[in-house]
C-alpha atoms as a PDB file:
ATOM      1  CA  UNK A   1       2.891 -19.925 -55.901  1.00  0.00           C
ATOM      2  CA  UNK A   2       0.554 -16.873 -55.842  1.00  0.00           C
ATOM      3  CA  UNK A   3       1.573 -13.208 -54.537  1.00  0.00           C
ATOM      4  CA  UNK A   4      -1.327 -13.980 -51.830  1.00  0.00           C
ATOM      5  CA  UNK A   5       0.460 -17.155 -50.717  1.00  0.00           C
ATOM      6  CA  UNK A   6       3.734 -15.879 -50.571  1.00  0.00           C
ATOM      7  CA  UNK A   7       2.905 -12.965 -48.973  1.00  0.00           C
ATOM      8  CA  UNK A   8       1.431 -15.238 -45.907  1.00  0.00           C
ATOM      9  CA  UNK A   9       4.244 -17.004 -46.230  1.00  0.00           C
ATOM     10  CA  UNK A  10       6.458 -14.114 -45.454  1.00  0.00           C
ATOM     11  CA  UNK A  11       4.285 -12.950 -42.622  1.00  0.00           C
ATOM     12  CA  UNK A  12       4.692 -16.277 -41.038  1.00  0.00           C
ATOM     13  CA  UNK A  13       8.705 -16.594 -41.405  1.00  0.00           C
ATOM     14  CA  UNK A  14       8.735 -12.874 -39.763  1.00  0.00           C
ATOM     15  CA  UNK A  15       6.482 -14.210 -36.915  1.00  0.00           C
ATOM     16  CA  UNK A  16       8.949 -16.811 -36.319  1.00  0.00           C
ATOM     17  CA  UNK A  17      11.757 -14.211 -36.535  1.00  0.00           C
ATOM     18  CA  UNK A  18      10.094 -11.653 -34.312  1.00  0.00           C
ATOM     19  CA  UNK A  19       9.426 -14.804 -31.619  1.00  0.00           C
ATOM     20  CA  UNK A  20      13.159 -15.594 -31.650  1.00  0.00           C
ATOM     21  CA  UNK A  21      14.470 -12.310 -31.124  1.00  0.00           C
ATOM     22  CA  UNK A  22      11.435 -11.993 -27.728  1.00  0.00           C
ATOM     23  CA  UNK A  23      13.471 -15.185 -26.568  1.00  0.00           C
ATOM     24  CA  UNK A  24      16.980 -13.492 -26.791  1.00  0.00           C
ATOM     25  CA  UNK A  25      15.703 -10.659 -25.158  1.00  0.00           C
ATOM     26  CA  UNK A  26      13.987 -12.095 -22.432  1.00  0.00           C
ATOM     27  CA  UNK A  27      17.421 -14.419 -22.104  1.00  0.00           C
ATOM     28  CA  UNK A  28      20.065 -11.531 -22.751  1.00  0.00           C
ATOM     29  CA  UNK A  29      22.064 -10.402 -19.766  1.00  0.00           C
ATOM     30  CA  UNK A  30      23.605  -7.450 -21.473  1.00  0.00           C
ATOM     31  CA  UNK A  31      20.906  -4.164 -20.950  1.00  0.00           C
ATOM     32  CA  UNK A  32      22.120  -2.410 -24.016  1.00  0.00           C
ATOM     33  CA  UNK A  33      21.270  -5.686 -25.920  1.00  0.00           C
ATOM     34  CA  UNK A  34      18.079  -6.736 -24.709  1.00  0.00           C
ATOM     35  CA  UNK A  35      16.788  -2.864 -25.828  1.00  0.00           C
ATOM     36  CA  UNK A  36      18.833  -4.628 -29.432  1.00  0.00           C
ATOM     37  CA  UNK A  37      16.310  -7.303 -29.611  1.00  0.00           C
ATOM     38  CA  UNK A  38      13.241  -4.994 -28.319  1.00  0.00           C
ATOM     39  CA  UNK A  39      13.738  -2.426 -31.153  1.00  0.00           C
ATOM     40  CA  UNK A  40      13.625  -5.112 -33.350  1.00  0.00           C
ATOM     41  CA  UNK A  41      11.199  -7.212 -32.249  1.00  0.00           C
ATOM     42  CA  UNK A  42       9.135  -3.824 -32.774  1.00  0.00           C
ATOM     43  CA  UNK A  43      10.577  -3.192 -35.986  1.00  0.00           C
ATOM     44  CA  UNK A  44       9.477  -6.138 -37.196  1.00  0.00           C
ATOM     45  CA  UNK A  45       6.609  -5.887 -36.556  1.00  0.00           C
ATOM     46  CA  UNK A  46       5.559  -2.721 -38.138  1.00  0.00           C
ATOM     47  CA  UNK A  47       7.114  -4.905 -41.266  1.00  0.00           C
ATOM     48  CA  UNK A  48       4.385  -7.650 -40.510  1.00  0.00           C
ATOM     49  CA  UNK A  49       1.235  -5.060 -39.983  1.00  0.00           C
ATOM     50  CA  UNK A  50       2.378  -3.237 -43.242  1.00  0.00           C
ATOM     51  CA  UNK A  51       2.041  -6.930 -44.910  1.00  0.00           C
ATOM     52  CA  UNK A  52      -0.980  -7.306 -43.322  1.00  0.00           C
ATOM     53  CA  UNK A  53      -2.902  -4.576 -44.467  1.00  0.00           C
ATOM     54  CA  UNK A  54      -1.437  -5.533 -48.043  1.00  0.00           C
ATOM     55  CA  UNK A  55      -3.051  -8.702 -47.648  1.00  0.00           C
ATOM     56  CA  UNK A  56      -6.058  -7.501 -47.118  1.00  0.00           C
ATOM     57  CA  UNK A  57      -5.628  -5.365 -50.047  1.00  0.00           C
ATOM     58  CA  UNK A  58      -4.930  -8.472 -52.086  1.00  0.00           C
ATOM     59  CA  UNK A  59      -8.157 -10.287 -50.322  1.00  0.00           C
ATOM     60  CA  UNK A  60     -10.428  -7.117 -51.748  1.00  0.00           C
ATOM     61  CA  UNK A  61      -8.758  -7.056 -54.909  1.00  0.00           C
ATOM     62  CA  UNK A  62      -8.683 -10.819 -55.220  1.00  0.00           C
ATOM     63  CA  UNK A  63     -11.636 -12.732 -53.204  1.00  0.00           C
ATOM     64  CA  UNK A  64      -9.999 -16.041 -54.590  1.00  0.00           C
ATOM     65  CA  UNK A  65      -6.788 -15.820 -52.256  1.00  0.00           C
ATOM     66  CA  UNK A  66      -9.117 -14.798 -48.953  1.00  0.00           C
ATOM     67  CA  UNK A  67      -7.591 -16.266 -46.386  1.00  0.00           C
ATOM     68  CA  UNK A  68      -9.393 -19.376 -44.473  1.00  0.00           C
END
């Protein structure tokens, strides 16, 4: 497995992450815990547009692992 491919790999899985923690906080009764899941919803996704801009670092570097 390239660096490319499990780099998108790990974008995806934090995707998935960041949609699960939307649906606790959009299903969390508790105030103090729905900010919980909205901080980190946002943190992760600062993690997923710094791996993003990687990519496309990789994608210059690399033409071979552009993305389709």
């Amino acid at each position: 497995m390239t660096v490319a491919s499990k780099l998108k790999q790990t974008i995806s899985s934090l995707k998935g992450a960041q949609s699960t923690l939307r649906i606790y906080s959009l299903q969390a009764q508790n105030k103090e815990l729905k900010v919980v899941y909205r901080n980190a919803v946002k943190d992760i996704d600062e993690v997923i547009q710094s791996l993003k801009k990687r990519e496309k670092a990789i994608e210059l570097e690399e033409p071979q692992y552009k993305s389709n």
